[in-house]
Protein backbone atom coordinates (compact mmCIF):
# COMPACT_ATOMS: atom_id res chain seq x y z
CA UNK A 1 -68.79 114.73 187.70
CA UNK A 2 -72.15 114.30 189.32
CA UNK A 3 -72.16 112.19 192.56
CA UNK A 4 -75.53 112.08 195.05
CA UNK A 5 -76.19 109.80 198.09
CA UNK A 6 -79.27 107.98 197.92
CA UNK A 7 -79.00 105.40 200.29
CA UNK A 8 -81.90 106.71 202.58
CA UNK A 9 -84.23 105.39 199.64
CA UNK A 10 -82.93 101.71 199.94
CA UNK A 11 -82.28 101.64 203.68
CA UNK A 12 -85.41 99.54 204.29
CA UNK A 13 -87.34 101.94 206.25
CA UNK A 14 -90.56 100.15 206.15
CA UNK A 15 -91.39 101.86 203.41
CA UNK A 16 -94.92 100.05 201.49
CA UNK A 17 -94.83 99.27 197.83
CA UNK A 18 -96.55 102.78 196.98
CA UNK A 19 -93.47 104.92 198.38
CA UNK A 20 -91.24 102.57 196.86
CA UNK A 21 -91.84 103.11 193.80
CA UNK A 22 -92.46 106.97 193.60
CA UNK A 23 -88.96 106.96 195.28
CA UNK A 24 -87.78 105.09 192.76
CA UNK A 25 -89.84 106.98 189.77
CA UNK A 26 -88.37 110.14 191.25
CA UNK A 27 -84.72 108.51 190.79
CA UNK A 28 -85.40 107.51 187.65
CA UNK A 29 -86.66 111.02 186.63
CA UNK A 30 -83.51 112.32 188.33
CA UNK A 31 -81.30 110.22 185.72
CA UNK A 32 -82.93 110.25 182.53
CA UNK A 33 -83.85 114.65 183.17
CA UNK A 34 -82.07 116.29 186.12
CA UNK A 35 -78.51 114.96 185.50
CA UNK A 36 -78.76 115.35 181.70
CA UNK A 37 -80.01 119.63 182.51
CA UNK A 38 -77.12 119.27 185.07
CA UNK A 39 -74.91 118.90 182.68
CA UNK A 40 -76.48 120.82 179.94
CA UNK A 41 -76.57 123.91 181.94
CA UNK A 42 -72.68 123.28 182.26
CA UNK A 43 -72.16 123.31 178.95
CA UNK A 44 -74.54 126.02 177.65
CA UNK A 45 -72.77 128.43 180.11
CA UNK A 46 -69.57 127.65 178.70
CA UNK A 47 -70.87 128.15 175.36
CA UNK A 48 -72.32 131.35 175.78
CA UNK A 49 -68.87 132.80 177.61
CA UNK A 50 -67.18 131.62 174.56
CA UNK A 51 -66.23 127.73 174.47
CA UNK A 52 -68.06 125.94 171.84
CA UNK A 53 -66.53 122.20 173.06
CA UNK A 54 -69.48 120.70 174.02
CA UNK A 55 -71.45 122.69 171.26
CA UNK A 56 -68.89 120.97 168.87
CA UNK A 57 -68.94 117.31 170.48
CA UNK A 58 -72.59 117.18 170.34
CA UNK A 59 -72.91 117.55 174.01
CA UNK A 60 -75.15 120.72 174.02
CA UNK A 61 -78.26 118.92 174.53
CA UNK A 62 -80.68 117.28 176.84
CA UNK A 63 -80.80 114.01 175.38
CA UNK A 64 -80.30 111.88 178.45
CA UNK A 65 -78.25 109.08 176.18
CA UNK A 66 -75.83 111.67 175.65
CA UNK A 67 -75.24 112.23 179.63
CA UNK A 68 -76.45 108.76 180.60
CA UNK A 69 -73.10 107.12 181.92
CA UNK A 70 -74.16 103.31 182.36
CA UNK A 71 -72.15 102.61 185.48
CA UNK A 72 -73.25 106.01 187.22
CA UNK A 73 -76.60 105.18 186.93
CA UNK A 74 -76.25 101.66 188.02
CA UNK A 75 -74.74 102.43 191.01
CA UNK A 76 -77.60 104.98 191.56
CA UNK A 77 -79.82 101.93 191.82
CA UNK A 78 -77.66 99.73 193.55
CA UNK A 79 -75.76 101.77 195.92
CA UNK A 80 -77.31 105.16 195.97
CA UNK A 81 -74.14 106.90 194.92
CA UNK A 82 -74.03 108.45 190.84
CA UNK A 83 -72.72 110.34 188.38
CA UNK A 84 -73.71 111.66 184.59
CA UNK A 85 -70.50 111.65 181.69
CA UNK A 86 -69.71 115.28 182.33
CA UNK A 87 -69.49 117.53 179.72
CA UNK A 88 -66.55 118.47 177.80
CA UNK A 89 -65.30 122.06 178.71
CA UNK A 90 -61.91 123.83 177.80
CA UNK A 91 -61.14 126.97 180.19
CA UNK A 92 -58.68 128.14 177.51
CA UNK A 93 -61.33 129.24 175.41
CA UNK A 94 -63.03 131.36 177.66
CA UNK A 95 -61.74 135.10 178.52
CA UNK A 96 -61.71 135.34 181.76
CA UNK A 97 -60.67 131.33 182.18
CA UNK A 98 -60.93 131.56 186.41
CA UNK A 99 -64.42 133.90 185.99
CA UNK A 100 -65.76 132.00 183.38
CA UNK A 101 -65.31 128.04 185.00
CA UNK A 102 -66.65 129.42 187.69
CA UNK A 103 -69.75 130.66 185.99
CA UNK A 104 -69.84 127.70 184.19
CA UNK A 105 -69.70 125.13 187.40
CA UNK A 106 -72.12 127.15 189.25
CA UNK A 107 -74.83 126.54 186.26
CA UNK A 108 -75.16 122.72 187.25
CA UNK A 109 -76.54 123.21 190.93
CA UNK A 110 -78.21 126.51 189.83
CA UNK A 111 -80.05 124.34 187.51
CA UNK A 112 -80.77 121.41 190.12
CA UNK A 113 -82.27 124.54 192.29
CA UNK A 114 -84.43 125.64 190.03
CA UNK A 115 -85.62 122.24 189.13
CA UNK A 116 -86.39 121.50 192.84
CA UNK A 117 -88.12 125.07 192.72
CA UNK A 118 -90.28 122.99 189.87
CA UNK A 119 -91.02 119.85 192.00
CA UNK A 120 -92.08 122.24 194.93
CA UNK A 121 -94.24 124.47 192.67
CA UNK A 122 -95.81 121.45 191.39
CA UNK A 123 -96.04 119.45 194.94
CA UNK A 124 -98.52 122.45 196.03
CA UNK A 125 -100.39 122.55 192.68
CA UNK A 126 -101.20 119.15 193.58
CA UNK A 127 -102.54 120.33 197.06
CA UNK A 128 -104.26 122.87 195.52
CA UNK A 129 -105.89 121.30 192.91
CA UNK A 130 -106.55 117.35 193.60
CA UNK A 131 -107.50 117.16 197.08
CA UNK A 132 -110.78 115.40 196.17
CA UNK A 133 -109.38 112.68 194.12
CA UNK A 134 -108.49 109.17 195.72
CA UNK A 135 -106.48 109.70 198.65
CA UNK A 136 -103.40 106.92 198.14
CA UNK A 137 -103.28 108.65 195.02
CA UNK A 138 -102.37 112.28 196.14
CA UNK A 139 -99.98 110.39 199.09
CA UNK A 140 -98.49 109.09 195.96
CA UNK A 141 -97.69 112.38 193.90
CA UNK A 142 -96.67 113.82 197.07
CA UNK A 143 -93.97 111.47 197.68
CA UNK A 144 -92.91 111.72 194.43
CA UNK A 145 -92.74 115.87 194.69
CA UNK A 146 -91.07 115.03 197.68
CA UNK A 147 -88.60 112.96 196.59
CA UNK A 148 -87.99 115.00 193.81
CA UNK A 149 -87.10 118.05 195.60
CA UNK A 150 -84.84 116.46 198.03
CA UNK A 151 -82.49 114.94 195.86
CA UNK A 152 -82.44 118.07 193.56
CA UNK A 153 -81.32 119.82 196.83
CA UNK A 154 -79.13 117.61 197.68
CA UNK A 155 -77.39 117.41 194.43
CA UNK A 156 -77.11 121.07 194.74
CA UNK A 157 -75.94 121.26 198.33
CA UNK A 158 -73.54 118.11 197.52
CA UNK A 159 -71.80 119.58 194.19
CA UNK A 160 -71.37 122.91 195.66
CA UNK A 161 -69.36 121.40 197.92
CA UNK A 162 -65.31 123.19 197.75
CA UNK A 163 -63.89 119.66 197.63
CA UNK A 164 -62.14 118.50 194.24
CA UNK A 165 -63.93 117.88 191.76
CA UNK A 166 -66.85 118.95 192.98
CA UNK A 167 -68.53 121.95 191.10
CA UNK A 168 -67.66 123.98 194.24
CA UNK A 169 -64.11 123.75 193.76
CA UNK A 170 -64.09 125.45 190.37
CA UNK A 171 -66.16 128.24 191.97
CA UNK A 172 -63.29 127.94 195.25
CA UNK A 173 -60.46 128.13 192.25
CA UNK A 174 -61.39 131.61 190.80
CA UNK A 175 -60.66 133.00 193.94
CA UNK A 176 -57.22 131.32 194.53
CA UNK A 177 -53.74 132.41 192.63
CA UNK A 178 -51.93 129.63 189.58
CA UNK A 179 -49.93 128.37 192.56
CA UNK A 180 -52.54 127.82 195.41
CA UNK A 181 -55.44 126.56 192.31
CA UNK A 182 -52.26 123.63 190.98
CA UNK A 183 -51.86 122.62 194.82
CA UNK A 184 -55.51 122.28 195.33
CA UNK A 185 -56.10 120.31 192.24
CA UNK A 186 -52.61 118.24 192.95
CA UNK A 187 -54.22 115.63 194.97
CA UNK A 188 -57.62 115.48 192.94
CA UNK A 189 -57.69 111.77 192.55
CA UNK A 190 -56.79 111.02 196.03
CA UNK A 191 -59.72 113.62 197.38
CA UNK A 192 -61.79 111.93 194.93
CA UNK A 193 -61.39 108.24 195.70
CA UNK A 194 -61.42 109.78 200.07
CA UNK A 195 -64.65 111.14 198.89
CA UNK A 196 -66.28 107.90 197.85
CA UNK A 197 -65.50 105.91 200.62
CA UNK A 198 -66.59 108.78 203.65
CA UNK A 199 -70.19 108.60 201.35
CA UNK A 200 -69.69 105.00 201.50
CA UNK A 201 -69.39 105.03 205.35
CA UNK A 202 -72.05 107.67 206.22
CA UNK A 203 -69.72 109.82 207.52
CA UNK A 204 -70.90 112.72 205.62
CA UNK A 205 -74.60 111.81 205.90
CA UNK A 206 -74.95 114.73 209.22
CA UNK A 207 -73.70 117.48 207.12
CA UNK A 208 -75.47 116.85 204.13
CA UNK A 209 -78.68 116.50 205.37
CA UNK A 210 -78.07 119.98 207.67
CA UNK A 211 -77.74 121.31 204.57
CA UNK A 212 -80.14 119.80 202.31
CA UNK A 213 -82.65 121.02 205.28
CA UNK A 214 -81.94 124.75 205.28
CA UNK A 215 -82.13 124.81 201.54
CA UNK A 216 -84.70 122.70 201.23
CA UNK A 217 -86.93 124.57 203.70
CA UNK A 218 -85.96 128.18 202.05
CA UNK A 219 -87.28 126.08 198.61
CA UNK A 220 -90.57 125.02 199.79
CA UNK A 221 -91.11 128.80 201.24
CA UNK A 222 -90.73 129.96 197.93
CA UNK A 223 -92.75 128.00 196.32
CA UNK A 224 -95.11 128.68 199.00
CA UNK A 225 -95.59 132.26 198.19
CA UNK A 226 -97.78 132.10 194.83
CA UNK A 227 -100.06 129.86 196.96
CA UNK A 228 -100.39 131.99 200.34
CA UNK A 229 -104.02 133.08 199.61
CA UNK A 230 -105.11 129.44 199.10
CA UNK A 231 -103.12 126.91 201.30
């Protein structure tokens, strides 16, 4: 399951109608690409380490209607908190079942990484490249880039996470015996449903975005690097 806090894009910070609505593009990009290659990178990890569920349930592809879960993205857009239909994988068929789910839940934010990577590549393309064009213009595709590489971070930093069912807590489980995985997992809906309502509250807001700013600042340095001769 995919869940991301967005409510700094809705928190009426006198924002114009520009921002607005590359925020919102970048959202919209974030539901209908990023959470569908979330979930695809899930799923062709699994595949390649031997489990063909998601292969088999038509699942193994980037489609966004086959991610898009209606209610996830509406609260996206309402709320700021989301999720995609996550895709179908059975640890039995894998053989190394702890190894292998751990692989296969570290794909997801690898894959939101990388994408960020993208947005911050493309952010100083845009530097590079259109700095004579109309200036609200750039402002605009800047926001966008910027936008788009925060909540790719975030949805990285967030999911890897070692909190049930978080993609962190498969990686957490490989390391943990039968006995100490079961009594982590016991309680899954409670964490779950505790989860919601500390994002609700903005109690986890700090942490996050401590996060989200070391990564997001080792991101943008990378992307940098290609472009050190000419910005």
């Amino acid at each position: 399951m995919l869940i991301y806090a967005f409510r700094s894009l809705f928190a009426g910070q006198g924002l114009d109608i520009a921002s607005l609505i590359m925020q919102l593009l970048a959202v919209f990009v974030i539901i209908f690409l990023v959470l569908p290659l979330h979930e695809f990178a899930h799923g062709l990890i699994a595949y390649k380490l031997g489990d063909r569920t998601a292969k088999n349930q038509g699942r193994l592809t980037l489609n966004p209607m086959a991610s898009l879960d209606p209610m996830g993205s509406l609260m996206i857009l309402l709320f700021g908190i989301g999720w995609a239909r996550p895709v179908p994988i059975n640890p039995s068929n894998f053989k190394k079942p702890k190894r292998d789910m751990a692989f296969t839940a570290l794909a997801g934010p690898v894959s939101n990484l990388l994408a960020a990577l993208v947005g911050a590549l493309l952010l100083n393309v845009v530097l590079l490249t259109l700095g004579s064009l109309n200036a609200s213009f750039i402002q605009a595709l800047l926001i966008f880039f910027e936008y788009f590489v925060s909540i790719n971070v975030m949805l990285a930093v967030f999911n890897l996470l070692p909190i049930p069912p978080l993609d962190g807590s498969r990686i957490v489980s490989a390391f943990l015996s039968d006995r100490a995985a079961y009594k982590y997992y016991q309680y899954q809906n409670y964490i779950t449903m505790a989860l919601f309502f500390l994002l609700l509250l903005g109690v986890l807001d700090t942490p996050l975005y401590f996060l989200r700013s070391i990564v997001g600042n080792g991101i943008y340095w990378l992307a940098r690097l290609p472009f050190m001769a000419f910005l």
